[in-house]
Protein backbone atom coordinates (compact mmCIF):
# COMPACT_ATOMS: atom_id res chain seq x y z
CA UNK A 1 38.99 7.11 -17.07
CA UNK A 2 35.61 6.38 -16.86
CA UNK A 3 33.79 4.19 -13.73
CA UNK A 4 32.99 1.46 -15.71
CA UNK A 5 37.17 1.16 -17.26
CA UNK A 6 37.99 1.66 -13.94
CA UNK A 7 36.19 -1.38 -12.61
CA UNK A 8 37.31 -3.43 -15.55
CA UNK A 9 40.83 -2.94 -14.69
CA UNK A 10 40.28 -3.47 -11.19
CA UNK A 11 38.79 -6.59 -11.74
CA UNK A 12 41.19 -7.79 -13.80
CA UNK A 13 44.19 -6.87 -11.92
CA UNK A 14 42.48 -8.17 -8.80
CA UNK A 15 42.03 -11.52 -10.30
CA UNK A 16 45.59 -11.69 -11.60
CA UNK A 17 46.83 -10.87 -8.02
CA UNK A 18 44.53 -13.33 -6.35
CA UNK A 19 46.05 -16.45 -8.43
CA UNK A 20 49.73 -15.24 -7.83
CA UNK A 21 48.81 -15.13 -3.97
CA UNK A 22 46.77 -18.68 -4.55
CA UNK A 23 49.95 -20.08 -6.26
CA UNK A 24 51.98 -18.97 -3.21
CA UNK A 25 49.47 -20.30 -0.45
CA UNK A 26 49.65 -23.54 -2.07
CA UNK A 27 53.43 -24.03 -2.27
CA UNK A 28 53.70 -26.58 0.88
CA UNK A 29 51.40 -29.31 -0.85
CA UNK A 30 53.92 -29.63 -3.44
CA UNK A 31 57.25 -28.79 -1.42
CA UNK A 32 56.92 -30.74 1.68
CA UNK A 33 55.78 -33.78 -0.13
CA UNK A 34 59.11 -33.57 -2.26
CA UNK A 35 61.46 -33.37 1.05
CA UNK A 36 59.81 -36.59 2.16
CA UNK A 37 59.65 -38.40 -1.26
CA UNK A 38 63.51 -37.65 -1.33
CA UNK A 39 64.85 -37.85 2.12
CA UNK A 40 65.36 -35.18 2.59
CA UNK A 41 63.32 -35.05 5.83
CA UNK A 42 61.41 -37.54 7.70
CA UNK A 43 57.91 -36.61 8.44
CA UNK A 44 55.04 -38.76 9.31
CA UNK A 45 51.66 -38.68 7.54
CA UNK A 46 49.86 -36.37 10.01
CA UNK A 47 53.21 -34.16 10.40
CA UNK A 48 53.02 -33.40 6.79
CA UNK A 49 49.14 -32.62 7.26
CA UNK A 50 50.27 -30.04 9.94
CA UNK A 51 52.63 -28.25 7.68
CA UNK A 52 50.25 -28.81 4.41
CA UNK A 53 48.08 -26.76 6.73
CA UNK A 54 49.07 -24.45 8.50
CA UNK A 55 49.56 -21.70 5.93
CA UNK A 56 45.64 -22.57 5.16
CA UNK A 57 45.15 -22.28 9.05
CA UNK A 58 47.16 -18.07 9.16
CA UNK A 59 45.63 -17.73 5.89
CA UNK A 60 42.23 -18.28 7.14
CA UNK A 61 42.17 -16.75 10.83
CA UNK A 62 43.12 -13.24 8.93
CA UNK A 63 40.27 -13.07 6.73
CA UNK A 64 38.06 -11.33 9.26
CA UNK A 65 40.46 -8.33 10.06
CA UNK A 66 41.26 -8.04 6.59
CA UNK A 67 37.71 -8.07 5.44
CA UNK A 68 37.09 -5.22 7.84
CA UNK A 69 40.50 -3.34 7.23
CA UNK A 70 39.33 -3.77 3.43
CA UNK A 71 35.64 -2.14 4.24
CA UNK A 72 37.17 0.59 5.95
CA UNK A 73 40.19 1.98 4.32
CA UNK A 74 39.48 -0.01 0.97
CA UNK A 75 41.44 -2.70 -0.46
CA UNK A 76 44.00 -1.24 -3.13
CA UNK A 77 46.12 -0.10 0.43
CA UNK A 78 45.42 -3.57 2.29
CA UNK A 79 46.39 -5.96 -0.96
CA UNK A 80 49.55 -3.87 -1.79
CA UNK A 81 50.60 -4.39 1.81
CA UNK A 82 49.50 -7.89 2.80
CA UNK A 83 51.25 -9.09 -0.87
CA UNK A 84 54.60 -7.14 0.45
CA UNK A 85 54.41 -8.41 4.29
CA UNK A 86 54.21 -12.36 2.59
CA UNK A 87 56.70 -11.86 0.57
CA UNK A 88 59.06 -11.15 3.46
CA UNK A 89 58.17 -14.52 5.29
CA UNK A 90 58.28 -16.16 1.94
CA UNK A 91 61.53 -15.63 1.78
CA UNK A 92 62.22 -16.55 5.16
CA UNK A 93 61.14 -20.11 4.60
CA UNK A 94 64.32 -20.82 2.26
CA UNK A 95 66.49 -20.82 5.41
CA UNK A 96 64.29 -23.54 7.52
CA UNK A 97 66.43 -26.38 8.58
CA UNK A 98 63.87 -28.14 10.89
CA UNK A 99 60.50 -29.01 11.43
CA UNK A 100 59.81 -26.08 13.85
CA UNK A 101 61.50 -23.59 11.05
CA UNK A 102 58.97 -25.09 8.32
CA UNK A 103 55.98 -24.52 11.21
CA UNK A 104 56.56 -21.25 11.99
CA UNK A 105 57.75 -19.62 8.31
CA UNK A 106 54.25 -21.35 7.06
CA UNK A 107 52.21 -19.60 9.83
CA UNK A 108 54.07 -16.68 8.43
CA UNK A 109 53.60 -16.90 4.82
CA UNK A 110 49.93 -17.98 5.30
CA UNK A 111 48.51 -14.42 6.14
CA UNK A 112 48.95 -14.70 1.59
CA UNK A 113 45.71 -16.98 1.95
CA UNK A 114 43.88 -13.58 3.21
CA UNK A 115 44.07 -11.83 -0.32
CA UNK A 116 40.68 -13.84 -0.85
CA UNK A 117 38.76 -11.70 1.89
CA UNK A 118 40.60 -8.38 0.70
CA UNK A 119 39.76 -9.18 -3.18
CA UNK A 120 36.09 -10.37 -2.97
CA UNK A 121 35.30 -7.28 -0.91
CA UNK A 122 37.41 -4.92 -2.83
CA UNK A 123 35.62 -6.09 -6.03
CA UNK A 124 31.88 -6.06 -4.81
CA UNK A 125 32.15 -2.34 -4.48
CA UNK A 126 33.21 -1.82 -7.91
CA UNK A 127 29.63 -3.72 -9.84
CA UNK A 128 26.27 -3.34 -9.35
CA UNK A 129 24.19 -5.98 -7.44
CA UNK A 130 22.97 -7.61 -10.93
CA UNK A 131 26.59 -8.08 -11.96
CA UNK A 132 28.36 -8.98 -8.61
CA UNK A 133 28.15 -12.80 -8.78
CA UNK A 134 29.59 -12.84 -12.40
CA UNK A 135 31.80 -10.17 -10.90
CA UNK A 136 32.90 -12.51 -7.94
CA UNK A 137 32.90 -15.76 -9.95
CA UNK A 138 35.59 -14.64 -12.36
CA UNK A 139 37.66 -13.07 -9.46
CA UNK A 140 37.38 -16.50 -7.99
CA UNK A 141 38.98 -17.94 -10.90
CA UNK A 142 41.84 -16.96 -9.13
CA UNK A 143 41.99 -20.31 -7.26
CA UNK A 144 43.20 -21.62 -10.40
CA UNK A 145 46.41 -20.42 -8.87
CA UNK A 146 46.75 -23.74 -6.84
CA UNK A 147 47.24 -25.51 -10.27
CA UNK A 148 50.09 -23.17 -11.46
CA UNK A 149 52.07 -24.66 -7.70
CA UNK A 150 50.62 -28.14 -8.66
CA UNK A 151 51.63 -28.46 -12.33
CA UNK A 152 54.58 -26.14 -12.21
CA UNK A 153 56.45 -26.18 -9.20
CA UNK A 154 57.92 -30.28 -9.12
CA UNK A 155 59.35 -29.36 -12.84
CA UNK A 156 60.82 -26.07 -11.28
CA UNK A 157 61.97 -27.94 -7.91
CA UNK A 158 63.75 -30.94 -10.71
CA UNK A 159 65.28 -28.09 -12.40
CA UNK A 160 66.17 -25.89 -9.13
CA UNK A 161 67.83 -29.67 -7.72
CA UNK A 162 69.33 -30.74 -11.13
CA UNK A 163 66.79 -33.59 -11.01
CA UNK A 164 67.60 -34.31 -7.39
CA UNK A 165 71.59 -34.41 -7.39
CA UNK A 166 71.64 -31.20 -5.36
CA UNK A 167 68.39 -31.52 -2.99
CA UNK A 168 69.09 -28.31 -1.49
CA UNK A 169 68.36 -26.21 -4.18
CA UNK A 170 64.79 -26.63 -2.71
CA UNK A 171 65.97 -23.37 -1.33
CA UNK A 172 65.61 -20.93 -4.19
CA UNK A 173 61.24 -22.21 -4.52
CA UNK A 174 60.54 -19.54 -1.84
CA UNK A 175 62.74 -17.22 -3.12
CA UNK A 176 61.06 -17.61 -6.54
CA UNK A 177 57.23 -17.69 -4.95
CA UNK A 178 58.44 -14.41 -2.86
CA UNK A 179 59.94 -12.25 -5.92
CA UNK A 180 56.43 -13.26 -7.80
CA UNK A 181 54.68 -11.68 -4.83
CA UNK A 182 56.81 -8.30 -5.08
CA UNK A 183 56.47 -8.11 -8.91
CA UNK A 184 52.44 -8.66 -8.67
CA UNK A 185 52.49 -5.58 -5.77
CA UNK A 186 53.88 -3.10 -8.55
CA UNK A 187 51.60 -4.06 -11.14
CA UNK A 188 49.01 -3.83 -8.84
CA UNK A 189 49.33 -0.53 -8.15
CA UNK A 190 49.66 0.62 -11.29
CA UNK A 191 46.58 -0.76 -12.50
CA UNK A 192 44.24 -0.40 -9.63
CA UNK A 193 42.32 2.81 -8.36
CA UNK A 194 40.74 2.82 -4.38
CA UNK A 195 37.15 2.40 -3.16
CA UNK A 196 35.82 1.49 -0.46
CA UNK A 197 31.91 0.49 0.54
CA UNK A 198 29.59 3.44 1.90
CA UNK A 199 28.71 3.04 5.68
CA UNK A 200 28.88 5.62 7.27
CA UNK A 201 26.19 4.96 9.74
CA UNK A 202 28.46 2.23 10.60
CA UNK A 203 30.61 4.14 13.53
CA UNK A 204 31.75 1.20 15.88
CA UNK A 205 33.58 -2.22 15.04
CA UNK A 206 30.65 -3.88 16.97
CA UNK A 207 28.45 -2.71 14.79
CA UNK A 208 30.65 -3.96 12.02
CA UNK A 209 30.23 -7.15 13.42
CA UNK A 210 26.93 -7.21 14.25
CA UNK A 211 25.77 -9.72 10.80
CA UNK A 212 27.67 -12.45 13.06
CA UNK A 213 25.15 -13.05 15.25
CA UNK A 214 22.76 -14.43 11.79
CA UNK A 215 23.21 -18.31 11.90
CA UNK A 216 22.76 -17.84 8.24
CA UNK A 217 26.10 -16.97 8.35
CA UNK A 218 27.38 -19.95 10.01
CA UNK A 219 25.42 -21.78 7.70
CA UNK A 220 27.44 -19.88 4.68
CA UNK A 221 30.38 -20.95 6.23
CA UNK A 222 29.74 -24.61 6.37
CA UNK A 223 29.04 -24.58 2.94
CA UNK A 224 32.02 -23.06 2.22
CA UNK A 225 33.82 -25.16 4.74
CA UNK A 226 33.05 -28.03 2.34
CA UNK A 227 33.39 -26.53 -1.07
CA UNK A 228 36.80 -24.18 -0.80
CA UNK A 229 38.43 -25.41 2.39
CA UNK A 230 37.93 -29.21 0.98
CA UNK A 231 39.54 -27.69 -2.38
CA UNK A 232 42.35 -26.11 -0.76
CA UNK A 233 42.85 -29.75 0.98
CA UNK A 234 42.55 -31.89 -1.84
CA UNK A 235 44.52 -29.42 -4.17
CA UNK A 236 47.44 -30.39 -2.01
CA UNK A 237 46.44 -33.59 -0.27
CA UNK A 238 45.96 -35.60 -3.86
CA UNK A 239 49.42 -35.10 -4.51
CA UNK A 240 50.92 -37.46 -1.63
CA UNK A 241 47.44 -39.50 -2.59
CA UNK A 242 48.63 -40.26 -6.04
CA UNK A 243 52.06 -40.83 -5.51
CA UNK A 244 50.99 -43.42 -2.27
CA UNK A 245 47.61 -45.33 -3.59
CA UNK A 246 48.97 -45.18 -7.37
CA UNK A 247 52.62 -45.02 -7.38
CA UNK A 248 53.21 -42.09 -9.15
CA UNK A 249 56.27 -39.90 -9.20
CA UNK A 250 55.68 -36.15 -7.38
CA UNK A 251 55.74 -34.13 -11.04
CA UNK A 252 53.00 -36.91 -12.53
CA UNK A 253 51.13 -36.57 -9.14
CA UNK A 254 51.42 -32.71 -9.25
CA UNK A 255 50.19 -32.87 -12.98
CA UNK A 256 46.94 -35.19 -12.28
CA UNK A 257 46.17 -32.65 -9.20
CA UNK A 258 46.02 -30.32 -11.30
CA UNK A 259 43.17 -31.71 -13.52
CA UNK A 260 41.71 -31.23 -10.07
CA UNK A 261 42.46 -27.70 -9.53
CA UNK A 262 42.84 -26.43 -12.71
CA UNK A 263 38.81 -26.88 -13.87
CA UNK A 264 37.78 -25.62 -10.38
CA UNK A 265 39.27 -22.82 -10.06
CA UNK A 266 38.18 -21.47 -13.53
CA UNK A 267 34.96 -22.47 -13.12
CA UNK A 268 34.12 -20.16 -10.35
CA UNK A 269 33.13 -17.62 -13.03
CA UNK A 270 30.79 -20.10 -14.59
CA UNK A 271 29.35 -20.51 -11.07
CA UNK A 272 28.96 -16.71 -10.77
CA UNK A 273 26.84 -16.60 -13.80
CA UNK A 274 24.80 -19.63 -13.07
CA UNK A 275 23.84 -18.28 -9.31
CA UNK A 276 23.06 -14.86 -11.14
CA UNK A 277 20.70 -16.78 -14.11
CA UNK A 278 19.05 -19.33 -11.60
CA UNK A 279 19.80 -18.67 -8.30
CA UNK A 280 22.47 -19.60 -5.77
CA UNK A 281 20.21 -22.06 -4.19
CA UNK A 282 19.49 -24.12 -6.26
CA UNK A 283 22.56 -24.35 -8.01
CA UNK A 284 23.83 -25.19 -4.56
CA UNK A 285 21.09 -27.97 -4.62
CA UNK A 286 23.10 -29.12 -7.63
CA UNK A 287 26.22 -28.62 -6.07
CA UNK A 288 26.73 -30.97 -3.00
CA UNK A 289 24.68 -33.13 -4.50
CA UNK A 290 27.29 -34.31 -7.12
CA UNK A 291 29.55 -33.79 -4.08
CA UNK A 292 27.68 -36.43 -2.00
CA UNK A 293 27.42 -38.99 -5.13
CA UNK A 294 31.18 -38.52 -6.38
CA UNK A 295 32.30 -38.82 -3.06
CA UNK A 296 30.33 -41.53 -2.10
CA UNK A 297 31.53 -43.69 -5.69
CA UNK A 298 35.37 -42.61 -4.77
CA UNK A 299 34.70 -44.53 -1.07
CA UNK A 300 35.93 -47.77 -2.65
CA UNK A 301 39.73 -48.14 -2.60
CA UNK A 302 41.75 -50.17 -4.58
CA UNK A 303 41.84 -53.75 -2.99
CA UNK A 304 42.01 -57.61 -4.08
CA UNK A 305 40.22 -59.24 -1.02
CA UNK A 306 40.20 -63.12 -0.50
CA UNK A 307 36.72 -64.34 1.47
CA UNK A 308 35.76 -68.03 1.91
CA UNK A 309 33.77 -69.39 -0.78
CA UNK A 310 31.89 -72.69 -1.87
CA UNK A 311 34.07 -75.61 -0.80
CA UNK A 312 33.76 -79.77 -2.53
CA UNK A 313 32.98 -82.11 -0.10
CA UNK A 314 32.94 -85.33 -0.52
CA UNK A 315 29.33 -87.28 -0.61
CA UNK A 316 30.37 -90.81 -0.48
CA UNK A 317 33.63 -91.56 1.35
CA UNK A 318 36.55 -93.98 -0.21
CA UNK A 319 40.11 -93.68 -1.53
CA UNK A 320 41.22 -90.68 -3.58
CA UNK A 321 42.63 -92.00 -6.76
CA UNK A 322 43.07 -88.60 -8.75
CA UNK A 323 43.73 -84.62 -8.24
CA UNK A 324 44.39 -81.74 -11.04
CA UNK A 325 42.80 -78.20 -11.66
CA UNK A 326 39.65 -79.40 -12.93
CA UNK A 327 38.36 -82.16 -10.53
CA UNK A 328 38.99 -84.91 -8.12
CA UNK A 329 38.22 -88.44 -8.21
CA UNK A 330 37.20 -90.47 -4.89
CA UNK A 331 36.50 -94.06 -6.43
CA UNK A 332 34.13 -94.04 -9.15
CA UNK A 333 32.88 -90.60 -8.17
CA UNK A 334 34.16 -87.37 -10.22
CA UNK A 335 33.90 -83.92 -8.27
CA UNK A 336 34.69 -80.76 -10.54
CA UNK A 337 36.54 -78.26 -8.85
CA UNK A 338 36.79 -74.63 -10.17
CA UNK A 339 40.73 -73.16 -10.99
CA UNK A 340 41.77 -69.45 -10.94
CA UNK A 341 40.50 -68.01 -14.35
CA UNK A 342 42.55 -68.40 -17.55
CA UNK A 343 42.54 -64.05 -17.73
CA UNK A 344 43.10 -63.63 -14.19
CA UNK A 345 46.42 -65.33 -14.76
CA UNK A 346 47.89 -63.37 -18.22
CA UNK A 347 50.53 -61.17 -17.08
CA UNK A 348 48.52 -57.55 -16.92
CA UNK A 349 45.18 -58.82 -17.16
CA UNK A 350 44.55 -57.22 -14.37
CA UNK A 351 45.75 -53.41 -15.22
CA UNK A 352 43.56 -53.64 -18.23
CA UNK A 353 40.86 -50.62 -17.17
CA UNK A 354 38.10 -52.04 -14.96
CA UNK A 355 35.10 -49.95 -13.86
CA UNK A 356 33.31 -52.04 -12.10
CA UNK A 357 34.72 -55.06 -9.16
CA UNK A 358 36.07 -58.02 -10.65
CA UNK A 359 35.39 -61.59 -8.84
CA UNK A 360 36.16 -64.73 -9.34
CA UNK A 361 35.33 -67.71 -7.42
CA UNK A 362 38.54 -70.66 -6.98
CA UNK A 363 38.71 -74.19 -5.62
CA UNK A 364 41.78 -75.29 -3.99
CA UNK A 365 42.16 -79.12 -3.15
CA UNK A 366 43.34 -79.95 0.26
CA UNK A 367 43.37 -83.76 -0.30
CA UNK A 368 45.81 -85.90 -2.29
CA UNK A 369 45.76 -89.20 -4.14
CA UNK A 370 46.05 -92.04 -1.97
CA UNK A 371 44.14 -90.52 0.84
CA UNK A 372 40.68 -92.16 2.37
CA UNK A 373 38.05 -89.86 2.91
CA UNK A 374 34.59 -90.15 5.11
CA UNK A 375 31.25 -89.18 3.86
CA UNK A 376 30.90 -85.03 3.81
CA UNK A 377 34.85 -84.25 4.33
CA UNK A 378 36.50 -81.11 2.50
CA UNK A 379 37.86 -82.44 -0.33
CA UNK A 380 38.67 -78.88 -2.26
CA UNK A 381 38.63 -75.60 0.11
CA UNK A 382 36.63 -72.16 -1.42
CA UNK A 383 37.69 -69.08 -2.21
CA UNK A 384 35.98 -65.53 -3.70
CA UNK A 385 38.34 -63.00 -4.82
CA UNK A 386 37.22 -59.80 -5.31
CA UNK A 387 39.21 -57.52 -7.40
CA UNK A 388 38.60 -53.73 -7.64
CA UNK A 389 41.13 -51.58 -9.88
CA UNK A 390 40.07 -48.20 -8.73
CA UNK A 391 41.27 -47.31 -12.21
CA UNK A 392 43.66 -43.97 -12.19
CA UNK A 393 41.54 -42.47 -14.95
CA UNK A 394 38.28 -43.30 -13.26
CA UNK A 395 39.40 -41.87 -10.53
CA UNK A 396 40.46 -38.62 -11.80
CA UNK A 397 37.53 -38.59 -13.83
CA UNK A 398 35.69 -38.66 -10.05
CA UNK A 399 37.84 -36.27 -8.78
CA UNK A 400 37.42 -33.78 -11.27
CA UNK A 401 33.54 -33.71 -11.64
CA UNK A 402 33.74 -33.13 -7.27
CA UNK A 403 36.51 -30.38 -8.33
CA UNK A 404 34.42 -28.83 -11.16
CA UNK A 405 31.52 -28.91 -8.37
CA UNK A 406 33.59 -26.90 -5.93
CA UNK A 407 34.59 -24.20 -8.01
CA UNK A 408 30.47 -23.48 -8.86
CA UNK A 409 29.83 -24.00 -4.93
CA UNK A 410 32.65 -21.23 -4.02
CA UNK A 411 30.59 -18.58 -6.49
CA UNK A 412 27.31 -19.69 -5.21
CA UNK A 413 27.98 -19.29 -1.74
CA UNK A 414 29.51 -16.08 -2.06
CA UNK A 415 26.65 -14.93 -4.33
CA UNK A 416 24.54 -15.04 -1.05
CA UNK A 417 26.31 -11.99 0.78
CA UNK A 418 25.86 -9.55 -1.19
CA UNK A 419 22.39 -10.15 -0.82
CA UNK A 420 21.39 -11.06 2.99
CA UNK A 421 24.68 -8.36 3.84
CA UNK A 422 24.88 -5.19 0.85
CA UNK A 423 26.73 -3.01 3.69
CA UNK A 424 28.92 -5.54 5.54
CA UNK A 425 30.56 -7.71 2.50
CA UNK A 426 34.00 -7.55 3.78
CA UNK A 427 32.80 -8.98 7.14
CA UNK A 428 30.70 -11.78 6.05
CA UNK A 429 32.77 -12.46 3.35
CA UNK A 430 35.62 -12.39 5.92
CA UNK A 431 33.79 -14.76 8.18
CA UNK A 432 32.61 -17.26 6.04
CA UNK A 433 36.00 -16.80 4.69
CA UNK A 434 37.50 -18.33 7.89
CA UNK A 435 35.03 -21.15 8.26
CA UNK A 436 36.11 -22.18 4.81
CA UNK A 437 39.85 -21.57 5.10
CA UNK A 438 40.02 -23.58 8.62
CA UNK A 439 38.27 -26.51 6.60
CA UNK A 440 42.06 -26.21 4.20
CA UNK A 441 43.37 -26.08 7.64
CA UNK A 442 41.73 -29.01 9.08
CA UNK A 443 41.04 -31.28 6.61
CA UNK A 444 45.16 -31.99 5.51
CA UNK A 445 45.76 -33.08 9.44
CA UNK A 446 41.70 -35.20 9.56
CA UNK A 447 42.99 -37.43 6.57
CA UNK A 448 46.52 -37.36 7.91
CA UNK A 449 45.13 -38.99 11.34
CA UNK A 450 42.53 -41.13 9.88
CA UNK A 451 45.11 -42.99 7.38
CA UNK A 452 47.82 -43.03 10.32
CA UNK A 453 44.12 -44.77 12.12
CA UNK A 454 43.18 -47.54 9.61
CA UNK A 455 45.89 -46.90 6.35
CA UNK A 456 42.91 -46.39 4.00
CA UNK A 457 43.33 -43.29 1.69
CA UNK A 458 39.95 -43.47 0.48
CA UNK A 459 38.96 -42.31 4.28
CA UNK A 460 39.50 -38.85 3.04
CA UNK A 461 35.69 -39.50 0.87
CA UNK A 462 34.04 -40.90 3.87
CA UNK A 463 34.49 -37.55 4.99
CA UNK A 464 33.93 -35.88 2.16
CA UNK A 465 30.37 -37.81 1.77
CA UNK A 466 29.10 -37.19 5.36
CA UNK A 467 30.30 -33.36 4.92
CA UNK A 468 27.99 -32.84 2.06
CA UNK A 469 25.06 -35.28 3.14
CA UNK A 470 25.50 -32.98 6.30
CA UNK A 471 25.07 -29.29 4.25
CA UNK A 472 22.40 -30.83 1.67
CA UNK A 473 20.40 -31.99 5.16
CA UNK A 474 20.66 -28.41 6.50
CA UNK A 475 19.87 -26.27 3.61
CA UNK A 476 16.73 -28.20 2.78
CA UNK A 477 15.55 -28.23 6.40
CA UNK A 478 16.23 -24.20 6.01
CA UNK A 479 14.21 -23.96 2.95
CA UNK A 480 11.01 -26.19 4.06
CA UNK A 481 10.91 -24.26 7.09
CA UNK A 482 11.24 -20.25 4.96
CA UNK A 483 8.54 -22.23 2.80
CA UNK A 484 6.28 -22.85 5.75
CA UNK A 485 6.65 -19.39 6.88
CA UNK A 486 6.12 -17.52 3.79
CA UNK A 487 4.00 -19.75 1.97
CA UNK A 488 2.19 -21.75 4.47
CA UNK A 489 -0.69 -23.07 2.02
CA UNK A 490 1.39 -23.96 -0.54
CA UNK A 491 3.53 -26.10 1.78
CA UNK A 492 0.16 -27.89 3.10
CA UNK A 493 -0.50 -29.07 -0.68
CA UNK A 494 2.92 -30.50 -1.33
CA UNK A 495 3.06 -31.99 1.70
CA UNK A 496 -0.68 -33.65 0.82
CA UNK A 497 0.41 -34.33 -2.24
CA UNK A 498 3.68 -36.46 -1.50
CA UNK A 499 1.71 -38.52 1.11
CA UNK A 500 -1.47 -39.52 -0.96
């Protein structure tokens, strides 16, 4: 078989591999929010963000290792075995009876989450550097893994329960997700053929590690930090989101996360191409830009709030002699007072889709006939009531153009390495790798905390918008300042330019 069939097949049994281990790192998002929805156990908010993340958190902290385990012995040997070794505590977590059990089988199962650092290097040695970020970006696609668990696994945990008369068929989930991992380990190795990068000048593992010490790649890794670890947090946070700021049962929840996930993990090959056609800069530019907007728009929760408005008061005093909904009469004078709407009060006037904040301004009397009132007393209190859907649809419809945004950031930021770091792919990629996965790690127990804190979901976007404002800040003080190095005279002009 020729090079070129070789890397083909690699690729595409890579890629296959990567979504079954995706699919499996994801399975707590859906499971431990269906033990709490039924009873099954009682878990706080920031509880279940602990055991959301903690596979994201073993997932992420072996990505270095087996980045340089991957550059070294090459990663046909290190897939095969890390898909094998999860499968084991897979398994294990169908026998967890306690919080503790669930903690420590997650940690286990986690180390799944490290396929991404095995894959990305395994496949940069197989394509040339003109073809790596296409190469990448439809490895990536991978990711789309998270919305097999999302859309798939409440219909397979109704049917595993008999639609929740026997809860504790829960049990046979891992058992499935671990067989899946076992199955994808033999057709791996039947399709794949080892390689592993050329360094040979490379002798020591501090030399291995010596890219660390570039802040560029810190800088990688807070990208990445936003645009995979906040898409391995959201692809399992939105689920208790929807079903607790819409109302929605766990397999409707699961199947709007998934209009989340789906897009951005498939997308990532789209990114790929766009970072190899115009550069992984500026699509990055691009990228936390609609991050920072969408973000910013999703801030807003849904909320009816009731502020003091424009009260009647009385400008000549005397006896009141008449109040209805339309006005009040204090002798001979008439004072028009404003009622709730006529469409505020239909029954479901209010579900009817809304984009934008709905207000209306009311007048409640606080006098009655009969009484005497004095010059410039309240005769009808104020009220402003401010009404803001947050419309499901709109909302998704948010949430998927920051999810289709992600899935191009992922390939963009990995389109870097191969570039800045030909000879140390596994590492970097490892690295950055982390950063990201701790951000899935992280960012399940932040928006866990910060509900428990002020019981506003949409808390999770405030941190979402300062995250990206944060990056876009960074990257374009990077650039002005590689501008004013390199190109020093051309700098000068703009800068004349923008202040004439």
């Amino acid at each position: 078989m020729s090079d070129r069939a070789k890397a083909v097949s690699v690729l595409a049994t890579n890629t296959l591999a990567f979504t079954v281990c995706f699919a499996c790192w994801m399975m707590n998002g859906v499971l431990i929010t269906f033990l709490v929805e039924t009873g099954t156990f009682r878990w706080t908010e920031s509880q279940m963000g602990w055991l959301i993340g903690i596979p994201v958190l073993t997932g992420s902290l072996v990505r270095l290792p087996l980045g340089i385990l991957t550059d070294k012995y090459g990663g046909r040997h290190v897939f095969g075995a890390l898909m094998l070794l999860s499968a084991v505590f897979m398994y294990m977590m169908s026998w967890a009876n306690s919080y503790a059990q669930f903690a420590w089988g997650s940690l286990g199962f986690g180390i799944v989450g490290g396929s991404f650092a095995v894959g990305i290097a395994y496949t940069s040695v197989w394509f040339s550097k003109e073809r790596q970020g296409t190469a990448l970006g439809i490895f990536g696609a991978g990711n789309a893994g998270s919305a097999l668990t999302s859309m798939g696994a409440p219909f397979v945990l109704r049917y595993l329960t008999d639609h929740g008369t026997n809860i504790q068929g829960w049990r046979n989930l891992p058992k499935f997700y671990a067989a899946s991992l076992v199955l994808m380990t033999a057709i791996f190795y039947a399709f794949t053929y080892n390689k592993k990068v050329e360094d040979g000048h490379i002798t020591s593992l501090r030399e291995r590690l010596a890219p660390l010490n570039n802040i560029r790649v810190w800088r990688f890794g807070l990208y990445y930090f936003l645009v995979f670890g906040g898409f391995v947090a959201l692809a399992q946070w939105l689920i208790p989101y929807y079903v607790n700021a819409y109302l929605l049962p766990v397999t409707t929840a699961g199947l709007m996360a998934a209009i989340f996930s789906l897009p951005s993990g498939l997308v990532r090959a789209l990114g790929g191409w766009m970072s190899d056609h115009w550069g992984a800069r500026r699509v990055m530019y691009w990228i936390l830009g609609a991050c920072l907007v969408c973000s910013t728009l999703l801030i807003v929760p849904r909320m009816e709030m009731t502020l003091p408005g424009k009260g009647v008061m009385a400008t000549v005093g005397g006896v009141v002699t008449a109040v209805n909904e339309q006005e009040i009469v204090v002798g001979e004078k008439h004072y028009a007072v404003r009622a709730m709407p006529k469409e505020w009060e239909t029954p479901g006037a209010q579900e009817k889709v809304m984009v934008f904040p709905k207000r209306a301004f009311v007048q409640t009397p606080v006098v009655n006939a009969g009484d005497k009132v004095v010059k410039k007393q309240l005769l009808a209190a104020g009220t402003t009531v401010i009404h803001f859907q947050a419309n499901v649809w709109i909302f998704t419809a948010l949430v998927f153009v920051v999810g289709f945004s992600m899935g191009i950031g992922k390939a963009a930021v990995y389109r870097h390495i191969p570039d800045y770091f030909p000879t140390a792919v596994g590492v970097v990629g490892g690295v950055v790798g982390v950063i990201g996965g701790l951000g899935g790690f992280f960012c399940p127990i932040i928006f866990g905390y910060l509900l428990e804190r002020t019981g506003i979901w949409t808390t999770t976007w405030m941190f979402f918008a300062g995250l990206a404002a944060l990056c876009l800040i960074w990257m374009h003080l990077v650039i002005q300042r590689m501008m004013r190095k390199r190109e020093p005279q051309l700098m000068r002009e703009i800068e004349a330019n923008l202040t004439n």
